[in-house]
C-alpha atoms as a PDB file:
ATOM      1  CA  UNK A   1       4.176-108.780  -8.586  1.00  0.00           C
ATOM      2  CA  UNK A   2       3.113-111.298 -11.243  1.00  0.00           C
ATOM      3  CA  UNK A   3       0.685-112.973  -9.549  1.00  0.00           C
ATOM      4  CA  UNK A   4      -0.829-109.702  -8.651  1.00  0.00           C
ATOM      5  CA  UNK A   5      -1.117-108.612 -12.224  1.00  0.00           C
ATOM      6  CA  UNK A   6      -2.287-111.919 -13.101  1.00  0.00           C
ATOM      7  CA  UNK A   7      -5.456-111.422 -10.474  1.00  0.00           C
ATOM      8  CA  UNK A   8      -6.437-107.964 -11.605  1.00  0.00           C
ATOM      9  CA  UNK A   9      -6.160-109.454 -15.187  1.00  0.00           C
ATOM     10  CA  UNK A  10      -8.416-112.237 -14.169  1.00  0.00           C
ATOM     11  CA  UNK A  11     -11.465-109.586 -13.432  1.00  0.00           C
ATOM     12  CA  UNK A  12     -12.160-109.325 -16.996  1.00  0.00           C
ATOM     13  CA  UNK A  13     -14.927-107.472 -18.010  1.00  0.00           C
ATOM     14  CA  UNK A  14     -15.144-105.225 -14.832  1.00  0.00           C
ATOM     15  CA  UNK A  15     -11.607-104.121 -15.198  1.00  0.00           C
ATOM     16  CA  UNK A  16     -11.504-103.720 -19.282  1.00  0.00           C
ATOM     17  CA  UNK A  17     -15.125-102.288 -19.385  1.00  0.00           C
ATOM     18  CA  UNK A  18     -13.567 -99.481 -17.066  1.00  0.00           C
ATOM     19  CA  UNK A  19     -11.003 -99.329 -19.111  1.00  0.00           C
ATOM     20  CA  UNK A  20     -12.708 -99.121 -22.510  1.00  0.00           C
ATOM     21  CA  UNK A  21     -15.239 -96.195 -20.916  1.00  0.00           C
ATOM     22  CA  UNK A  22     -12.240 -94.138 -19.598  1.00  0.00           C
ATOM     23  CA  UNK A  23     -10.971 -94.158 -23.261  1.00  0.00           C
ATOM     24  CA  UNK A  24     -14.635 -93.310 -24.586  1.00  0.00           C
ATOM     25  CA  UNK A  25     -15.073 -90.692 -21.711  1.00  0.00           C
ATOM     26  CA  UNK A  26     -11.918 -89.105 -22.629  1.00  0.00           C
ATOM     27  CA  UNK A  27     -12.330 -88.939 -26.338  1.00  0.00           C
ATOM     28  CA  UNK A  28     -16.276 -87.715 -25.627  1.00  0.00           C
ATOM     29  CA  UNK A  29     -14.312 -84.968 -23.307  1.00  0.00           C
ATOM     30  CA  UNK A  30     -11.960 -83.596 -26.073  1.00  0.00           C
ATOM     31  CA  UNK A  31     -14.953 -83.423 -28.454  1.00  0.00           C
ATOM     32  CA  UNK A  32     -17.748 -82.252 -26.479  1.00  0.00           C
ATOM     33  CA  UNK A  33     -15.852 -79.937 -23.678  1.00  0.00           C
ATOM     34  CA  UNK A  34     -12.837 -79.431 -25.466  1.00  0.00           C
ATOM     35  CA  UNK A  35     -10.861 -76.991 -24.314  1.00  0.00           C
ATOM     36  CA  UNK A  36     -12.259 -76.978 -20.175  1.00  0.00           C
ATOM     37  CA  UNK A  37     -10.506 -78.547 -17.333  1.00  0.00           C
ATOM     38  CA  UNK A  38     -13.376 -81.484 -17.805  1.00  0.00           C
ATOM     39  CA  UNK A  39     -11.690 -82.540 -20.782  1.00  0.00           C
ATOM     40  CA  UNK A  40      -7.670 -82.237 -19.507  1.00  0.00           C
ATOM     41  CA  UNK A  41      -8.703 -84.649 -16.639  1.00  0.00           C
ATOM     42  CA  UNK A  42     -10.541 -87.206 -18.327  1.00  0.00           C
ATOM     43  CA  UNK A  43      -7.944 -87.014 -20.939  1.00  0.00           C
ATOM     44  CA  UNK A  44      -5.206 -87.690 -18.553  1.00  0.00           C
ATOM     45  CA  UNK A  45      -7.395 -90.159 -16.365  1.00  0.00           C
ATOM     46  CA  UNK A  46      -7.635 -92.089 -19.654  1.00  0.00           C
ATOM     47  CA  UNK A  47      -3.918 -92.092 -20.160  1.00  0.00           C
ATOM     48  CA  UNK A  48      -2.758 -92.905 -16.816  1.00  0.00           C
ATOM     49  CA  UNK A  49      -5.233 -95.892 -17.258  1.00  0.00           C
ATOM     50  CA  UNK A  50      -3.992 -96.955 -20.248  1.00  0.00           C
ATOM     51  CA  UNK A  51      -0.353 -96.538 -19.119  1.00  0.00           C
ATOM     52  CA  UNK A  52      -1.065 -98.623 -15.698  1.00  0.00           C
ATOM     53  CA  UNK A  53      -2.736-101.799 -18.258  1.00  0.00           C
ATOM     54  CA  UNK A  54       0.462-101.601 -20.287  1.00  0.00           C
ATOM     55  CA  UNK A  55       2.402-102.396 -17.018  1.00  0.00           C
ATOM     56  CA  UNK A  56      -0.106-104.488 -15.667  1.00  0.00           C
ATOM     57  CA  UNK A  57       0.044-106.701 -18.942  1.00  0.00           C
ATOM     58  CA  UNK A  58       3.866-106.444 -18.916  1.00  0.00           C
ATOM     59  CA  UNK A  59       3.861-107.523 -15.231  1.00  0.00           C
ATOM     60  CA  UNK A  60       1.893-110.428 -15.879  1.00  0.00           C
ATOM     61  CA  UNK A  61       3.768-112.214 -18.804  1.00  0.00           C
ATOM     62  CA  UNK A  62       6.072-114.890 -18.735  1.00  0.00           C
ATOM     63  CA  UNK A  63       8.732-112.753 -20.318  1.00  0.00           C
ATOM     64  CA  UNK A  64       8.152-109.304 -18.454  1.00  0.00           C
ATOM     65  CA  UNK A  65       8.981-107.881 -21.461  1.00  0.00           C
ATOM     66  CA  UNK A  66       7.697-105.255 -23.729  1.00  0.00           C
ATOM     67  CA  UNK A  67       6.072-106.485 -27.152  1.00  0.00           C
ATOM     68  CA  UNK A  68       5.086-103.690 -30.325  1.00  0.00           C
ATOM     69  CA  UNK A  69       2.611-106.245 -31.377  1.00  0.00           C
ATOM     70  CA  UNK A  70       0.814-106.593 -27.814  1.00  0.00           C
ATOM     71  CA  UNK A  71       0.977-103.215 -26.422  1.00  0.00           C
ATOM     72  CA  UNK A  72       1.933-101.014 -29.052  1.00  0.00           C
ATOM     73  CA  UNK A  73      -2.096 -99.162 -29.926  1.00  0.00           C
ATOM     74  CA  UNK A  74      -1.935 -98.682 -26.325  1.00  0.00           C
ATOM     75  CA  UNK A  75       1.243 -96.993 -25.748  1.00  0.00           C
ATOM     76  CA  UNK A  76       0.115 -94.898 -28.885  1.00  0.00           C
ATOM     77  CA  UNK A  77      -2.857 -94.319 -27.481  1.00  0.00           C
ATOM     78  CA  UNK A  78      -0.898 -92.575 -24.330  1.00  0.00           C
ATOM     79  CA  UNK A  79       1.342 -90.737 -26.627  1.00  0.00           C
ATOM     80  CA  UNK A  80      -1.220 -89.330 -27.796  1.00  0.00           C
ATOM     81  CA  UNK A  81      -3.677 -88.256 -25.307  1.00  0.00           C
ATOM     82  CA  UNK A  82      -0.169 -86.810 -23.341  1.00  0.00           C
ATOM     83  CA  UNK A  83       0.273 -84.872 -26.366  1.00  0.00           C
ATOM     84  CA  UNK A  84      -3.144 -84.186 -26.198  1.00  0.00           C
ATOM     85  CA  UNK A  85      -2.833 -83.035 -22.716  1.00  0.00           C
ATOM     86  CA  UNK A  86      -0.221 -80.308 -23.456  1.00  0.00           C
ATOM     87  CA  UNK A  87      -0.871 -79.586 -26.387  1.00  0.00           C
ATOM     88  CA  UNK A  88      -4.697 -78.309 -26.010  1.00  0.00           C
ATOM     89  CA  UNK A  89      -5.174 -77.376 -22.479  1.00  0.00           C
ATOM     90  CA  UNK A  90      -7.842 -75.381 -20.776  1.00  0.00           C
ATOM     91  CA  UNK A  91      -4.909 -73.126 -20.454  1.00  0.00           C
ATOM     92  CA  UNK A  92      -3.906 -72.322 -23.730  1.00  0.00           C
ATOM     93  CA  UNK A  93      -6.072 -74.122 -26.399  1.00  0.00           C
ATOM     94  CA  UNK A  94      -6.343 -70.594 -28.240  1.00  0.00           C
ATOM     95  CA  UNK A  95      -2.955 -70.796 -29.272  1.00  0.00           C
ATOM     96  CA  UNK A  96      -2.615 -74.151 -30.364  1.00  0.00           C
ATOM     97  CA  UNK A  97      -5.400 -74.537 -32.430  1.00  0.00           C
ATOM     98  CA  UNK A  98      -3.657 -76.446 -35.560  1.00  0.00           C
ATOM     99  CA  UNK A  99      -2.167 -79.404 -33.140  1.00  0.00           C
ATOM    100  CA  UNK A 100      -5.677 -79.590 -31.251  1.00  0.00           C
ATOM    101  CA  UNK A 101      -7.867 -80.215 -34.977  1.00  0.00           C
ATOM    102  CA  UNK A 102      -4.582 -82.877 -36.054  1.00  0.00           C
ATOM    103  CA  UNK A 103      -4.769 -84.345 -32.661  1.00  0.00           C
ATOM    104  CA  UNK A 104      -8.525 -84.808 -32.788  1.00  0.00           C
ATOM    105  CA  UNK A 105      -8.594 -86.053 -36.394  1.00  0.00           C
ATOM    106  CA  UNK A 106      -6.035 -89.071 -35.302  1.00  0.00           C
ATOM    107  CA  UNK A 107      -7.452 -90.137 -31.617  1.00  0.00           C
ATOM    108  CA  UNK A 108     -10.872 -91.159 -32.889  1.00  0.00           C
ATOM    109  CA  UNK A 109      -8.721 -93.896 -34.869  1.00  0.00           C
ATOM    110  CA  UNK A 110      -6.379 -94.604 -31.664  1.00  0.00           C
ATOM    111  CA  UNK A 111      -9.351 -95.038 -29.095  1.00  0.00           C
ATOM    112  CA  UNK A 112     -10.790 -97.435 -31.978  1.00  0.00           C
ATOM    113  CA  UNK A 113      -8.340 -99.564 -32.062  1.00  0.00           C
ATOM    114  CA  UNK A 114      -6.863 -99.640 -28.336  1.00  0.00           C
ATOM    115  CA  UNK A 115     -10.609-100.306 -27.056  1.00  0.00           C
ATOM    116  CA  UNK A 116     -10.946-103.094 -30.080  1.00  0.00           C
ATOM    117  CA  UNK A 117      -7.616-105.080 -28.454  1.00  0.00           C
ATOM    118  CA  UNK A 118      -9.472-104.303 -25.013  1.00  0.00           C
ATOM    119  CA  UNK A 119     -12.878-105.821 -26.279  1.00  0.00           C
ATOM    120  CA  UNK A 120     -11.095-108.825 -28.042  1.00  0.00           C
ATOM    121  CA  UNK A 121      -9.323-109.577 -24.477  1.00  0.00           C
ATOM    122  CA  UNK A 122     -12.669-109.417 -22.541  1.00  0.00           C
ATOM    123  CA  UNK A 123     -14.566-111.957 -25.177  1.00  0.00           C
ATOM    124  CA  UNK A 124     -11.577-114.455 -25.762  1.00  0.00           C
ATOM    125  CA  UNK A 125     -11.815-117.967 -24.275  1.00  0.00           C
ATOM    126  CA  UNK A 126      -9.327-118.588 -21.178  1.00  0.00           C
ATOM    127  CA  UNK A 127      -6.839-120.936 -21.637  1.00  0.00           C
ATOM    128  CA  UNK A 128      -7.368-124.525 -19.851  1.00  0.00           C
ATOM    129  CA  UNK A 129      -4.710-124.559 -16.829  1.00  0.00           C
ATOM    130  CA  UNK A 130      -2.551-127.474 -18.002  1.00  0.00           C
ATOM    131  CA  UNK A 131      -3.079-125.955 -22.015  1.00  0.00           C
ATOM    132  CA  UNK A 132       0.457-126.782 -24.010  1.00  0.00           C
ATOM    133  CA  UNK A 133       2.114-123.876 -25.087  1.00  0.00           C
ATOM    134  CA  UNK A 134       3.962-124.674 -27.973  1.00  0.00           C
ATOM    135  CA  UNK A 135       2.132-126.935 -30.098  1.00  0.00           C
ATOM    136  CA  UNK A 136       4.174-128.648 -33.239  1.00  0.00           C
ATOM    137  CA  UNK A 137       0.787-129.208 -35.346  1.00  0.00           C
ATOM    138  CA  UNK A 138      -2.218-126.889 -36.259  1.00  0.00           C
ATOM    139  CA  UNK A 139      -5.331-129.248 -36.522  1.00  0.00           C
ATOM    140  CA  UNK A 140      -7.615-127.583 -39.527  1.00  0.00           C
ATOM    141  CA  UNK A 141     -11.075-128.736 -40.549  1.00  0.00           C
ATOM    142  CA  UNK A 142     -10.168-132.420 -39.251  1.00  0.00           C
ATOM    143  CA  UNK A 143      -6.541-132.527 -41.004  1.00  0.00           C
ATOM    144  CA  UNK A 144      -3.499-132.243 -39.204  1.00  0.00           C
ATOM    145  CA  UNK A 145      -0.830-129.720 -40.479  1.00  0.00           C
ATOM    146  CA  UNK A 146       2.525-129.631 -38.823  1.00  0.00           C
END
């Protein structure tokens, strides 16, 4: 399993570039078409996306484990486009109408930041193969500081 998460984290920009425009298509959904069965699907397309990255990511560690600091924008992110989900739905957006405006006031600011991680991850530099992990010394304009 972790060598398959590794390889579909290896496709880089092909896999987070889908990822970033299901977030943007999603958010453009709940603005533009808000309130139609458009919106619902991209908006749960986008979270089962997101969702399937978290475990992808979590997969592919070393420690299998889940980390706030990694992966915690994105699992806010699916919070809230679930909430979004069932909260405004084509079905009954009428009656919800104070959760939908809250809802779309705070997942401008969630897509922002879970498609910034996703855009720093597709422009870092890969690690060398044989890179040490734990290094006792950070080298800083020339000078050594351990």
């Amino acid at each position: 399993m972790q060598n398959f998460a590794k390889a579909v984290l290896r496709l880089g920009a092909p896999y987070l570039g889908s990822l970033i425009a299901a977030k943007v298509a999603a958010l453009a959904g709940i603005f533009l078409a808000a309130g139609t069965s458009l919106a619902d699907a991209l908006t749960m397309l986008a979270a089962l996306f997101t969702g399937l990255d978290i475990a992808v990511r979590i997969a592919a560690s070393r420690s299998s484990k889940f980390a706030c600091s990694k992966h915690g924008s994105d699992l806010l992110l699916v919070v809230l486009l679930m909430l979004q989900c069932i909260s405004c739905s084509a079905a009954d957006a009428m009656e919800a109408r104070p959760k939908c405006r809250a809802l779309r006031l705070v997942l401008p600011f969630a897509v922002l930041v879970s498609a910034g991680g996703n855009m720093m991850r597709m422009t870092r530099q890969p690690k060398p193969e044989g890179a040490q992990q734990d290094q006792d010394h950070l080298e800083v304009g020339g000078m050594n500081i351990e």
